[in-house]
N, C-alpha and C. Protein backbone atom coordinates (compact mmCIF):
# COMPACT_ATOMS: atom_id res chain seq x y z
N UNK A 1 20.50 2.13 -39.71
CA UNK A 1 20.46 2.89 -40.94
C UNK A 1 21.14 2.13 -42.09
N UNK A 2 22.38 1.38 -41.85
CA UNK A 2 22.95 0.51 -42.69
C UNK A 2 22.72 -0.74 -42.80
N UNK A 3 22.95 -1.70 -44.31
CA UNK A 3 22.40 -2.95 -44.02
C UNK A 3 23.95 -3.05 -44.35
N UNK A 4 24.93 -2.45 -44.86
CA UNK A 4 25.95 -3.25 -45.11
C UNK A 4 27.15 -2.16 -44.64
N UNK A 5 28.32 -2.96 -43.96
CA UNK A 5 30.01 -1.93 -43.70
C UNK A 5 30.05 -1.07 -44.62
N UNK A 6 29.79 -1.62 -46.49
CA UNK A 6 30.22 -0.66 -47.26
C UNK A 6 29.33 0.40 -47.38
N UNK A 7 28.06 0.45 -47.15
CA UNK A 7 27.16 1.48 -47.56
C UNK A 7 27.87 2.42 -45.74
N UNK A 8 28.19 1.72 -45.32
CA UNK A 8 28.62 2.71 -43.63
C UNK A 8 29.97 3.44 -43.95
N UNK A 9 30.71 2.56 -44.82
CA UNK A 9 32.19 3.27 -44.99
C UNK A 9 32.05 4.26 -45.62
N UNK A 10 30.90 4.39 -47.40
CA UNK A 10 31.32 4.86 -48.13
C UNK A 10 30.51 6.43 -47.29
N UNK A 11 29.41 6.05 -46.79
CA UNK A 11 28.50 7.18 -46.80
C UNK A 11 29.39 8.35 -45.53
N UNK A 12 30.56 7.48 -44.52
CA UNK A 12 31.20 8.31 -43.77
C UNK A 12 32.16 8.74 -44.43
N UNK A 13 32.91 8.56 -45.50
CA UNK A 13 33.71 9.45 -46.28
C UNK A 13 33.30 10.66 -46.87
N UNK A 14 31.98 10.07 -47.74
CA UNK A 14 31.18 11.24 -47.85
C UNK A 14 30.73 12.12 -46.73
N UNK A 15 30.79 12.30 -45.51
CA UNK A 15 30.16 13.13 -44.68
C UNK A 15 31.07 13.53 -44.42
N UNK A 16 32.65 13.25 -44.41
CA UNK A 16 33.89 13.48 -43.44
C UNK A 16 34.68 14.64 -44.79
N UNK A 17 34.09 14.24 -45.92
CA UNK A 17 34.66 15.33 -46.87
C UNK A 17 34.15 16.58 -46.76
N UNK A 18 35.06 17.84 -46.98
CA UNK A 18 35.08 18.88 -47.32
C UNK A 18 34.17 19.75 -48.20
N UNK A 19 34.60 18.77 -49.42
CA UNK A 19 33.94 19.13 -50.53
C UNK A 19 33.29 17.67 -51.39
N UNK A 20 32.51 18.11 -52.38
CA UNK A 20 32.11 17.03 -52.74
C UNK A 20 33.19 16.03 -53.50
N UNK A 21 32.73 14.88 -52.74
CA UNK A 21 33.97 13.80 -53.77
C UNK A 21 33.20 12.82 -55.08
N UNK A 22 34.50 12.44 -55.78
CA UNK A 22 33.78 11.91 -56.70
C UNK A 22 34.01 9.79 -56.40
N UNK A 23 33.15 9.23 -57.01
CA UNK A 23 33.20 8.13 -56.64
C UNK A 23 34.97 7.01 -56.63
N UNK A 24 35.56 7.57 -57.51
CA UNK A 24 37.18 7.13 -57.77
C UNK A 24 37.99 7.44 -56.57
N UNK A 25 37.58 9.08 -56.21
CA UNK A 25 38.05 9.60 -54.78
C UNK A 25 37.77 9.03 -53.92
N UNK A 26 36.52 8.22 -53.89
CA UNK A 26 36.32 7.43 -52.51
C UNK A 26 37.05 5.95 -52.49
N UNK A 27 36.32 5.61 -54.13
CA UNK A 27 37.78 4.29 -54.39
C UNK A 27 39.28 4.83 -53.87
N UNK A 28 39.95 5.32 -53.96
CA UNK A 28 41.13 5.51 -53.64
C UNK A 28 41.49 5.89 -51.58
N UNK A 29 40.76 6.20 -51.67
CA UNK A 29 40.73 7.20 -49.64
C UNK A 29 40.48 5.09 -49.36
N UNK A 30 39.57 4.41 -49.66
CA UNK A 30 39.22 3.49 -49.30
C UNK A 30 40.30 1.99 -49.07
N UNK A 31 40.80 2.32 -50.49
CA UNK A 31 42.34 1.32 -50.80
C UNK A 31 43.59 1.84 -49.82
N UNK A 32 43.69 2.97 -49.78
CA UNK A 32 44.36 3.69 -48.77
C UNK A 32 43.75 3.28 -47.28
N UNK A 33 43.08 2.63 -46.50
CA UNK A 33 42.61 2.06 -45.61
C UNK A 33 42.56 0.60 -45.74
N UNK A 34 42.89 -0.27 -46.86
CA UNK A 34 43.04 -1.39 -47.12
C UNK A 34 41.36 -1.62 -47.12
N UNK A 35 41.01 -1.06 -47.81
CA UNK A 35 39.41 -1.88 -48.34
C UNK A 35 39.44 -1.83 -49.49
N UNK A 36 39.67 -3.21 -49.90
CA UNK A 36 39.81 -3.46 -51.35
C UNK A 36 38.46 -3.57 -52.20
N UNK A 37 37.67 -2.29 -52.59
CA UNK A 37 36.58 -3.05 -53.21
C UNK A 37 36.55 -2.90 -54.60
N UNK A 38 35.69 -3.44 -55.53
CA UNK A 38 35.58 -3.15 -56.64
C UNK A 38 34.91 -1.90 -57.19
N UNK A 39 35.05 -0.96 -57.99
CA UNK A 39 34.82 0.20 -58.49
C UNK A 39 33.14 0.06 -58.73
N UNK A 40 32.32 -1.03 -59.50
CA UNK A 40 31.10 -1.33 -59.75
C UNK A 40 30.03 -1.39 -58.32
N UNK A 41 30.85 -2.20 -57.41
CA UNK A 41 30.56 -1.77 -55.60
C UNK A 41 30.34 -0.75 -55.07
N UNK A 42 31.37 0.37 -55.50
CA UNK A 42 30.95 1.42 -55.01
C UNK A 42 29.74 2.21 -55.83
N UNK A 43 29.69 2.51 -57.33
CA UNK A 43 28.83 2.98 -58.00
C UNK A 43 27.31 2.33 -57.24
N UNK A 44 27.05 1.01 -56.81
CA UNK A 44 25.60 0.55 -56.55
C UNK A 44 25.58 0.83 -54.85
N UNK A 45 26.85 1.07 -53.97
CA UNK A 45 26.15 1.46 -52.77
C UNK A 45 26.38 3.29 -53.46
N UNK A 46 26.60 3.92 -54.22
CA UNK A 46 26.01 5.43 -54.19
C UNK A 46 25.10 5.39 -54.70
N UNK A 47 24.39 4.51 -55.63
CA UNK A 47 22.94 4.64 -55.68
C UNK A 47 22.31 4.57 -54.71
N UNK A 48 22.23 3.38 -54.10
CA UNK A 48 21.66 3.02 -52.68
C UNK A 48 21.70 4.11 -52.00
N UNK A 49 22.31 4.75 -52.00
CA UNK A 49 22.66 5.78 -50.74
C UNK A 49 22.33 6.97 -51.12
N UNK A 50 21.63 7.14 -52.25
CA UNK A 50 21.09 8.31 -52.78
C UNK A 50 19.93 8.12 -52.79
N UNK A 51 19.21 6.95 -52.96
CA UNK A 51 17.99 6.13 -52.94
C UNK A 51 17.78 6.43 -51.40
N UNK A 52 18.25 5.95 -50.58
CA UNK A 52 17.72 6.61 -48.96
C UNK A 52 17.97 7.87 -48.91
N UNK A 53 18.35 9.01 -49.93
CA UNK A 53 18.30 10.18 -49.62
C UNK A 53 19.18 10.58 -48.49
N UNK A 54 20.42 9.85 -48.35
CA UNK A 54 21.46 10.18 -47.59
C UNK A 54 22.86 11.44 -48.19
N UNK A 55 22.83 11.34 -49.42
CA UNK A 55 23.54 11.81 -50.13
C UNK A 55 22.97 12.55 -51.49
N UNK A 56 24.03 13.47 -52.12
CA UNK A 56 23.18 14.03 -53.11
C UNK A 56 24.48 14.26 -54.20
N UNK A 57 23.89 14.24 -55.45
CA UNK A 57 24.42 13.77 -56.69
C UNK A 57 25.03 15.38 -57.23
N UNK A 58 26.34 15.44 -57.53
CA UNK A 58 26.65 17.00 -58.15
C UNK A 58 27.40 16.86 -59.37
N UNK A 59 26.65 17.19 -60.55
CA UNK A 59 27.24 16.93 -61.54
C UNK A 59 28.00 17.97 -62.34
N UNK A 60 29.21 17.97 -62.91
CA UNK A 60 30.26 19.03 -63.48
C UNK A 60 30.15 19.18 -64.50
N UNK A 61 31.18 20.33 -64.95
CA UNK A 61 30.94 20.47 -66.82
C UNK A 61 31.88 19.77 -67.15
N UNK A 62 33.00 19.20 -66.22
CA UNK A 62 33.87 18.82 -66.92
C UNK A 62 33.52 16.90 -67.32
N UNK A 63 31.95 16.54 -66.40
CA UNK A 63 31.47 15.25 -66.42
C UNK A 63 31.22 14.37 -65.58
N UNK A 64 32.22 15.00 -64.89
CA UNK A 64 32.77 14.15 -63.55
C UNK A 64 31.40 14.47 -62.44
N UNK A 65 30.89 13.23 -61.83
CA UNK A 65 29.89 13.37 -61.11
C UNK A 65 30.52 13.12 -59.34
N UNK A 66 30.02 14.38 -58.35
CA UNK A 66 30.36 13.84 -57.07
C UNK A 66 29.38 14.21 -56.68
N UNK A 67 29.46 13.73 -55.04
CA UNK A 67 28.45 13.49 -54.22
C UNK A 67 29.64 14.09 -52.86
N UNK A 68 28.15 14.09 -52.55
CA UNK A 68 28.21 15.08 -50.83
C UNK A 68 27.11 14.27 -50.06
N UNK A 69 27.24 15.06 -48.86
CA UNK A 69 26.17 14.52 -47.72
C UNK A 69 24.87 15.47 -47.49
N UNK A 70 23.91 15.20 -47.53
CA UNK A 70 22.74 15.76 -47.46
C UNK A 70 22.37 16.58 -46.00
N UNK A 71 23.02 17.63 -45.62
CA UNK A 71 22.87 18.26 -44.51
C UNK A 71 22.95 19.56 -44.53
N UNK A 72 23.09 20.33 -45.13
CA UNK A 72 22.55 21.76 -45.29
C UNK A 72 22.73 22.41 -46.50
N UNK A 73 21.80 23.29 -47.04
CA UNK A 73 21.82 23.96 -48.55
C UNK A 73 23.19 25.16 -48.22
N UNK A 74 23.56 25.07 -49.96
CA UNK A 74 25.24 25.47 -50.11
C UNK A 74 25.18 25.53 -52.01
N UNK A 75 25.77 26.19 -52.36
CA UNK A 75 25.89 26.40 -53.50
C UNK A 75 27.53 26.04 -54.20
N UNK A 76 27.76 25.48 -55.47
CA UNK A 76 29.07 24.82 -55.75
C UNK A 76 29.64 25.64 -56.56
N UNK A 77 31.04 25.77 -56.59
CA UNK A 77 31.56 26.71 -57.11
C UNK A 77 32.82 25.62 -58.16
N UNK A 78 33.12 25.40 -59.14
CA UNK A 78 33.42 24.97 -59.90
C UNK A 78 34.71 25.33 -60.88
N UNK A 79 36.22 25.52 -60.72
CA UNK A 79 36.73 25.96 -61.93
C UNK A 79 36.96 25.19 -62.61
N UNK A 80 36.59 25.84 -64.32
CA UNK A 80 36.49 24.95 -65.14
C UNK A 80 38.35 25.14 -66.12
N UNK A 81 39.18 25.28 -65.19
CA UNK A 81 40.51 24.91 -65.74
C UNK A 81 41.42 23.83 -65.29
N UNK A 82 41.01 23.82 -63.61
CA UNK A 82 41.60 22.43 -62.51
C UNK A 82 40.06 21.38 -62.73
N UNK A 83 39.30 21.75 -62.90
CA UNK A 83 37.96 21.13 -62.81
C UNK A 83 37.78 20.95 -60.83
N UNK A 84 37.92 21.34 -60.29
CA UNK A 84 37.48 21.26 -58.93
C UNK A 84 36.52 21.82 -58.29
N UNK A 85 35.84 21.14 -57.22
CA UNK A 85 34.38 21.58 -56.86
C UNK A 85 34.63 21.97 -55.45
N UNK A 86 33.83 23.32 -55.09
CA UNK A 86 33.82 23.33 -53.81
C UNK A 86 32.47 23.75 -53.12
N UNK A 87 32.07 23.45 -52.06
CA UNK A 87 31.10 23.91 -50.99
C UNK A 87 31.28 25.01 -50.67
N UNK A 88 30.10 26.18 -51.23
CA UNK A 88 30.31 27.92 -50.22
C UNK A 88 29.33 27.64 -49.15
N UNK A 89 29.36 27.58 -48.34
CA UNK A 89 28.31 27.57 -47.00
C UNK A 89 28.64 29.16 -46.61
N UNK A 90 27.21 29.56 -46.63
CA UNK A 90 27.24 31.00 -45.46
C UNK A 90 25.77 31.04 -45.24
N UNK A 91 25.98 31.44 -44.34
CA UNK A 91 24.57 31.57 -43.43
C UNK A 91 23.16 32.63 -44.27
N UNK A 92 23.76 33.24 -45.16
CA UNK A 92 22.82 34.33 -45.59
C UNK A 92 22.32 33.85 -46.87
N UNK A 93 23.23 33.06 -47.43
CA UNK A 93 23.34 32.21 -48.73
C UNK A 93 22.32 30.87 -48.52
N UNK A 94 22.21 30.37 -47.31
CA UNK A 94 21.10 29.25 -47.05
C UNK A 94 20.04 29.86 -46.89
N UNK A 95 20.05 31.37 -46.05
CA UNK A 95 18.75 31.59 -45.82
C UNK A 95 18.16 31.90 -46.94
N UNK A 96 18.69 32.64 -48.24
CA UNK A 96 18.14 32.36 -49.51
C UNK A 96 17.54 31.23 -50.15
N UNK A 97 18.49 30.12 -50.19
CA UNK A 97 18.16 29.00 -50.48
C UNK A 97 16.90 28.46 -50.16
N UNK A 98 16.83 28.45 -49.06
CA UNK A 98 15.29 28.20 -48.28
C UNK A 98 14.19 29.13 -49.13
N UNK A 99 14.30 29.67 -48.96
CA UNK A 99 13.69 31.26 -49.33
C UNK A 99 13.32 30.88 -50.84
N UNK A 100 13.83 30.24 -51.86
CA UNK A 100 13.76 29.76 -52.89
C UNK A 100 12.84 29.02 -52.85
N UNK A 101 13.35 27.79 -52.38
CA UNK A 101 12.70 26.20 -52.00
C UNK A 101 11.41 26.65 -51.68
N UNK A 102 10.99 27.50 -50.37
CA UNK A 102 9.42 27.56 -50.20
C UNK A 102 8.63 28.12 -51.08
N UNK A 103 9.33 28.91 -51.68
CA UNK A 103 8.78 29.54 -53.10
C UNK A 103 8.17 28.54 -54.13
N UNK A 104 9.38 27.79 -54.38
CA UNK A 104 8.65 26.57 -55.56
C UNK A 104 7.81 25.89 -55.03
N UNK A 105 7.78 25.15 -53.94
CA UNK A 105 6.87 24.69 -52.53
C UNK A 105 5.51 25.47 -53.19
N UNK A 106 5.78 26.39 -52.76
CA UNK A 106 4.47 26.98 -52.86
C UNK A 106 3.75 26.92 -54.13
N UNK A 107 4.39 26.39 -55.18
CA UNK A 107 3.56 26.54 -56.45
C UNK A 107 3.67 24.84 -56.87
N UNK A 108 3.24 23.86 -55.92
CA UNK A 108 2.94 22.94 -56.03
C UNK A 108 4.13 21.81 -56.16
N UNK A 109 5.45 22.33 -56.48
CA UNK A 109 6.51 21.70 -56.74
C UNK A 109 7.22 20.94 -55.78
N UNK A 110 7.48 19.70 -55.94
CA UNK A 110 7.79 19.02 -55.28
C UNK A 110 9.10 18.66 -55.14
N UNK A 111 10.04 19.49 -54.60
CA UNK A 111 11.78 19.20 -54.48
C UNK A 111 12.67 18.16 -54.50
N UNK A 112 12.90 17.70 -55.10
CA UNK A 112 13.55 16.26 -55.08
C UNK A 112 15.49 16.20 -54.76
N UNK A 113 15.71 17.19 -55.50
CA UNK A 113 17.04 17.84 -55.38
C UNK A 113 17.64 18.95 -55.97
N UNK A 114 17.91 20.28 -55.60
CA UNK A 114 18.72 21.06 -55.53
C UNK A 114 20.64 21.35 -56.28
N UNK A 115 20.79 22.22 -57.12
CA UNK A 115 21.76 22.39 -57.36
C UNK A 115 21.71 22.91 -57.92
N UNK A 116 22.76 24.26 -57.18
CA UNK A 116 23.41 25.55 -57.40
C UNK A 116 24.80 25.48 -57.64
N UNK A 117 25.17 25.78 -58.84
CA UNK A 117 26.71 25.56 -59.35
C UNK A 117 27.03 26.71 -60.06
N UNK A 118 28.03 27.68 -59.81
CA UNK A 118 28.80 28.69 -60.72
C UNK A 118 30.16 27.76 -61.28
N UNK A 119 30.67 28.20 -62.15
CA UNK A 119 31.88 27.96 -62.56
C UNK A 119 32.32 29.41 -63.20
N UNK A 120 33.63 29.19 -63.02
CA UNK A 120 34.70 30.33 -63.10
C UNK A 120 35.98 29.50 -63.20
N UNK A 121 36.85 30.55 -62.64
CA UNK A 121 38.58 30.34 -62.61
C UNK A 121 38.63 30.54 -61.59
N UNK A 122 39.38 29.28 -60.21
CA UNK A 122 39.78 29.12 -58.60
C UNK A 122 40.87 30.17 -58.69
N UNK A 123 40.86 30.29 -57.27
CA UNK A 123 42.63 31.31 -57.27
C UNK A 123 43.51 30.79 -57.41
N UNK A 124 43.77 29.46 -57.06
CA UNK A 124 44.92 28.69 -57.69
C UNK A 124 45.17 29.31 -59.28
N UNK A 125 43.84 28.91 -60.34
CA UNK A 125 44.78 28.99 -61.66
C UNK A 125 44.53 30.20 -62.22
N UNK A 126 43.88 31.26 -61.44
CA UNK A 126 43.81 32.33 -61.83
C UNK A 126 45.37 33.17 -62.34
């Protein structure tokens, strides 16, 4: 699946996260393991790695773009005072999702990528 360590490192951080990270977050988790790479390195293996449709692109209000791993529909929840993103996974919430998707499906549309984002205030800064 990989032609290179870094497209293997970066894309298992991304799968091993929680929530979606942003590309600096992975620069940093990475230097913290002593892999020194350059910031421009990582930006062209997350293309790459979005380009094989391994990963998927989540963009904020506050600008800041992260990425996640492409393995089950989930909707992002966003406060826009910490700026932090999180993954709601529930089972009733995908089966919607789907439920959506075949819908547009059905009217010829061709899905490329998905994203469901609320923003509010987290309980932290509530």
């Amino acid at each position: 699946m990989y032609k290179t360590k870094t497209k293997e490192l970066v894309y298992n951080i991304i799968k091993e996260s929680e929530n979606p990270i942003s590309a600096l977050e992975i620069l940093k988790l990475l230097k913290s393991k002593n892999k020194d790479l350059h910031k421009t390195t990582i930006y062209r293996t997350l293309d790459k790695l979005l380009d094989m449709e391994l990963i998927n692109k989540v963009s904020s209000i506050s600008g800041v773009v992260f990425y996640e791993s492409l393995d089950e529909h989930h909707i992002h929840v966003e406060c826009i005072t910490c700026n932090t993103v999180e993954c709601v996974n529930d089972q009733e919430i995908e089966k919607k999702l789907y439920e959506i998707e075949s819908l547009i499906k059905l009217r010829g549309f061709k899905v490329e990528q998905e994203d469901f984002n609320f923003q509010g205030v987290c309980k932290s800064c509530n």
